[in-house]
PDB file of N, CA and C in Angstrom:
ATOM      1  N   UNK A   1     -12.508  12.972 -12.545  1.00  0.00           N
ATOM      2  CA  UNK A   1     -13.444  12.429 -11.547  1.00  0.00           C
ATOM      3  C   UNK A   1     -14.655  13.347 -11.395  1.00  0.00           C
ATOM      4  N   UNK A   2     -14.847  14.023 -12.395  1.00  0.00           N
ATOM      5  CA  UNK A   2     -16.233  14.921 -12.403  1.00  0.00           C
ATOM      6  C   UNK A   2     -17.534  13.814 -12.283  1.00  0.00           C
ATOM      7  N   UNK A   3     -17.547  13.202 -12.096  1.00  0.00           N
ATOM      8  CA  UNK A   3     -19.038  12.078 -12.032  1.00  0.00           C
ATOM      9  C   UNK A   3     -18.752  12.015 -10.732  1.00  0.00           C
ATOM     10  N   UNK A   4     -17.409  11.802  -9.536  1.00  0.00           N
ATOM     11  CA  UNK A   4     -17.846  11.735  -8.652  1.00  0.00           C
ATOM     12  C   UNK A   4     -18.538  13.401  -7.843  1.00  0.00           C
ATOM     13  N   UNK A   5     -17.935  14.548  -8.437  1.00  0.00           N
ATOM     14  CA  UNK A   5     -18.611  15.608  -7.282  1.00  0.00           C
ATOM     15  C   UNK A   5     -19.861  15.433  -8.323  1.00  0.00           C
ATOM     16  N   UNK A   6     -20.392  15.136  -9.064  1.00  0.00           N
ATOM     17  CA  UNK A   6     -21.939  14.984  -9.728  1.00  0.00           C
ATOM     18  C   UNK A   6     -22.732  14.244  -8.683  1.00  0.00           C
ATOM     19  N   UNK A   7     -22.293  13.184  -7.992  1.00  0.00           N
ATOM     20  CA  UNK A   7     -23.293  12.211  -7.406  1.00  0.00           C
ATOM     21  C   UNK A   7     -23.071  13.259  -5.833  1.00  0.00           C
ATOM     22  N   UNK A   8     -21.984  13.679  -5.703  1.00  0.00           N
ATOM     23  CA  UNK A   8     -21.955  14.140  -3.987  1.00  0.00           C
ATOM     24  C   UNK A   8     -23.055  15.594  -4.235  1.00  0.00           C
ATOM     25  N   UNK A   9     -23.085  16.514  -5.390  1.00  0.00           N
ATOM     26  CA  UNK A   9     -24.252  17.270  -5.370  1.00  0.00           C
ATOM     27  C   UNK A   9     -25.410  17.127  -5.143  1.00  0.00           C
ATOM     28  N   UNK A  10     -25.390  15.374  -6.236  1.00  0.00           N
ATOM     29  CA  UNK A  10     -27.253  15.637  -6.295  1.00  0.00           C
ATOM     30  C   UNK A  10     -27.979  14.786  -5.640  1.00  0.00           C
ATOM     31  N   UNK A  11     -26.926  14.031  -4.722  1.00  0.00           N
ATOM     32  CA  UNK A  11     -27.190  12.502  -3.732  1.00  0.00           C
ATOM     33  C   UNK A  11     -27.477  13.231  -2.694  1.00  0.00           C
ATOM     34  N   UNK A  12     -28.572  11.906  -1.749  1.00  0.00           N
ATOM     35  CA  UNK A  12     -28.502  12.199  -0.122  1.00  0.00           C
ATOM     36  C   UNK A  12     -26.961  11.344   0.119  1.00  0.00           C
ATOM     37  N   UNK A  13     -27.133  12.131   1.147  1.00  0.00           N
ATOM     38  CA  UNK A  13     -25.605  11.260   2.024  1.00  0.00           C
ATOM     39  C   UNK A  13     -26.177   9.447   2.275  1.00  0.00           C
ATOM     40  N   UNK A  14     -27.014   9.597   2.747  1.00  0.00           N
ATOM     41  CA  UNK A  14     -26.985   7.982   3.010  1.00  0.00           C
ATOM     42  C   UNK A  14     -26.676   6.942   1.720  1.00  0.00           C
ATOM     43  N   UNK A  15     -27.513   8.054   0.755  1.00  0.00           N
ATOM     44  CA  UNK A  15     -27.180   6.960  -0.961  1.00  0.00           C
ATOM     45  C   UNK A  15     -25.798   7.226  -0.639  1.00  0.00           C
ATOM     46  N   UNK A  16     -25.075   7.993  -0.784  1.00  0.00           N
ATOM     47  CA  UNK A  16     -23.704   8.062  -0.989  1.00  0.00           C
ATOM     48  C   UNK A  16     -23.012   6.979  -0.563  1.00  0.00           C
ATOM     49  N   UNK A  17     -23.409   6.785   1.043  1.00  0.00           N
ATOM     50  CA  UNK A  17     -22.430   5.863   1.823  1.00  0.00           C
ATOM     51  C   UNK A  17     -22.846   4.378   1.338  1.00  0.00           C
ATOM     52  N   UNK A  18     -24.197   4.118   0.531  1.00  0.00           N
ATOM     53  CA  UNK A  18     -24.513   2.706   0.703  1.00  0.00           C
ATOM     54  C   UNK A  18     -23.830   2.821  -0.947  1.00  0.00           C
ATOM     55  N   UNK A  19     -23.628   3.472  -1.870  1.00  0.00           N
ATOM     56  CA  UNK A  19     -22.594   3.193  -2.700  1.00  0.00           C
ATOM     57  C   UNK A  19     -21.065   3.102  -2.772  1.00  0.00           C
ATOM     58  N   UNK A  20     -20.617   3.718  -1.693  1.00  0.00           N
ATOM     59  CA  UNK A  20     -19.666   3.831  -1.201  1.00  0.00           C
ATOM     60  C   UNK A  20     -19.327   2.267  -0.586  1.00  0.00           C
ATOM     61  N   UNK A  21     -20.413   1.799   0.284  1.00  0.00           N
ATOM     62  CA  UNK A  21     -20.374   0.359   0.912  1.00  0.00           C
ATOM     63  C   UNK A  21     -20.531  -0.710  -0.881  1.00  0.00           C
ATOM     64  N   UNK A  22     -21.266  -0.386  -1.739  1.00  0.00           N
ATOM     65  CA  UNK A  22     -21.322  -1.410  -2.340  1.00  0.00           C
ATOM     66  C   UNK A  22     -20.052  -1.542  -3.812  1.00  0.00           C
ATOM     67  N   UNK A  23     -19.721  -0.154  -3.843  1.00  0.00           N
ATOM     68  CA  UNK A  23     -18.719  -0.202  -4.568  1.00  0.00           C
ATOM     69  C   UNK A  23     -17.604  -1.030  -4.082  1.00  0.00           C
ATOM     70  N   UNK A  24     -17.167  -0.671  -2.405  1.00  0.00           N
ATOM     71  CA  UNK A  24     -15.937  -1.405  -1.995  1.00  0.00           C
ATOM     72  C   UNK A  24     -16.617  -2.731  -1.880  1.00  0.00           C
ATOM     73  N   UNK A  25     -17.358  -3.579  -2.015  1.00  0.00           N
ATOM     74  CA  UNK A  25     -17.435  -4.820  -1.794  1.00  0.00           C
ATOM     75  C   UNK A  25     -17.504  -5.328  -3.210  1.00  0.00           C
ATOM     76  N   UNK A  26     -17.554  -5.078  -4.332  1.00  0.00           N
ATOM     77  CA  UNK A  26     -17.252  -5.258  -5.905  1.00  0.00           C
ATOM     78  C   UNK A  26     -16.199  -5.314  -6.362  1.00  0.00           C
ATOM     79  N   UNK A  27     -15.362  -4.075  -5.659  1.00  0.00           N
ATOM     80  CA  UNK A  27     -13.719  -3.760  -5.399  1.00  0.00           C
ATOM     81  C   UNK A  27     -12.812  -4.850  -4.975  1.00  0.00           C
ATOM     82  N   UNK A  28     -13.348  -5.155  -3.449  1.00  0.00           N
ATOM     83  CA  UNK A  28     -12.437  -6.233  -2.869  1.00  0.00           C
ATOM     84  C   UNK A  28     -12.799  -7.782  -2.937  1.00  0.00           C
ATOM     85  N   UNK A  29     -14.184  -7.639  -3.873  1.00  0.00           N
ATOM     86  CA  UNK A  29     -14.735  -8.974  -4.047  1.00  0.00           C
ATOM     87  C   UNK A  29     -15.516  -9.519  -2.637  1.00  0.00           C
ATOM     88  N   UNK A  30     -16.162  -8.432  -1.795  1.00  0.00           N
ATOM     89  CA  UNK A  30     -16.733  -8.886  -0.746  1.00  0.00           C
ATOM     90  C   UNK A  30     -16.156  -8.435   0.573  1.00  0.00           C
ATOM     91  N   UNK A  31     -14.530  -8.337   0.370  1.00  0.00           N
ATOM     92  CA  UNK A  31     -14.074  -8.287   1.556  1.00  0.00           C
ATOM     93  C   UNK A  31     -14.927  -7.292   2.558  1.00  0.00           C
ATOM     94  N   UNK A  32     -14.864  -7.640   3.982  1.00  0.00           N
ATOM     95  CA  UNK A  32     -15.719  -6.953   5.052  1.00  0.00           C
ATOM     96  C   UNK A  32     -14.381  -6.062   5.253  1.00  0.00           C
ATOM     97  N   UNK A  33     -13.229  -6.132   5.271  1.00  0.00           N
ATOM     98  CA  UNK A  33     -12.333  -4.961   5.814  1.00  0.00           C
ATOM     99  C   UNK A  33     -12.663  -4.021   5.038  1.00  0.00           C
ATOM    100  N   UNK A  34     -12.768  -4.045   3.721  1.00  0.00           N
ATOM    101  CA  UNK A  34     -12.931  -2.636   2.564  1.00  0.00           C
ATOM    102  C   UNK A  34     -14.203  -1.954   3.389  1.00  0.00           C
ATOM    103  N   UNK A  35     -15.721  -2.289   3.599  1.00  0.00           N
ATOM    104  CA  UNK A  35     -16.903  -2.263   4.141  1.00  0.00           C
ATOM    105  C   UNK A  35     -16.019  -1.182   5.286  1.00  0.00           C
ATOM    106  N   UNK A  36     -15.441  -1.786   6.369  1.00  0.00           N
ATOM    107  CA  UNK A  36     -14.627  -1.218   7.685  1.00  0.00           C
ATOM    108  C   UNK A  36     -14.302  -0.118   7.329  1.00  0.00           C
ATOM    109  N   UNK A  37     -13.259  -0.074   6.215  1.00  0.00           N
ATOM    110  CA  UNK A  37     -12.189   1.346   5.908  1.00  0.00           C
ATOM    111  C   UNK A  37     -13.335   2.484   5.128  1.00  0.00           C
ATOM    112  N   UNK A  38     -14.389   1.531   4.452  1.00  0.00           N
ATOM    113  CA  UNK A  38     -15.234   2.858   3.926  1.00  0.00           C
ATOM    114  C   UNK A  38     -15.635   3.574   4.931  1.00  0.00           C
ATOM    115  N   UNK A  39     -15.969   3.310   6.134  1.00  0.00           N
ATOM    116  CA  UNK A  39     -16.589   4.254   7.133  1.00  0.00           C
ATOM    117  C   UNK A  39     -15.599   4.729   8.427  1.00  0.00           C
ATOM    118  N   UNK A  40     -14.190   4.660   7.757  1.00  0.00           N
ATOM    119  CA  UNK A  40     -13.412   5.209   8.623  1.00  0.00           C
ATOM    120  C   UNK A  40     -13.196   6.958   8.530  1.00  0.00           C
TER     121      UNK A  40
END
């Protein structure tokens, strides 16, 4: 998982979280709970 501490180095946090939001909605196919648990 070396690509992920690559993006947490050279990212702002906000990119982080809105990939974080768009990965889990690709993941669960949309679901809004995945969206929920990413920002738990």
């Amino acid at each position: 998982m070396d690509w992920v501490l690559l993006i947490l180095e050279n990212m702002d946090l906000k990119i982080i979280l809105n990939f974080m939001v768009l990965y889990s909605m690709i993941w669960s196919g949309g679901d809004e709970n995945a969206i929920r648990v990413t920002f738990m």
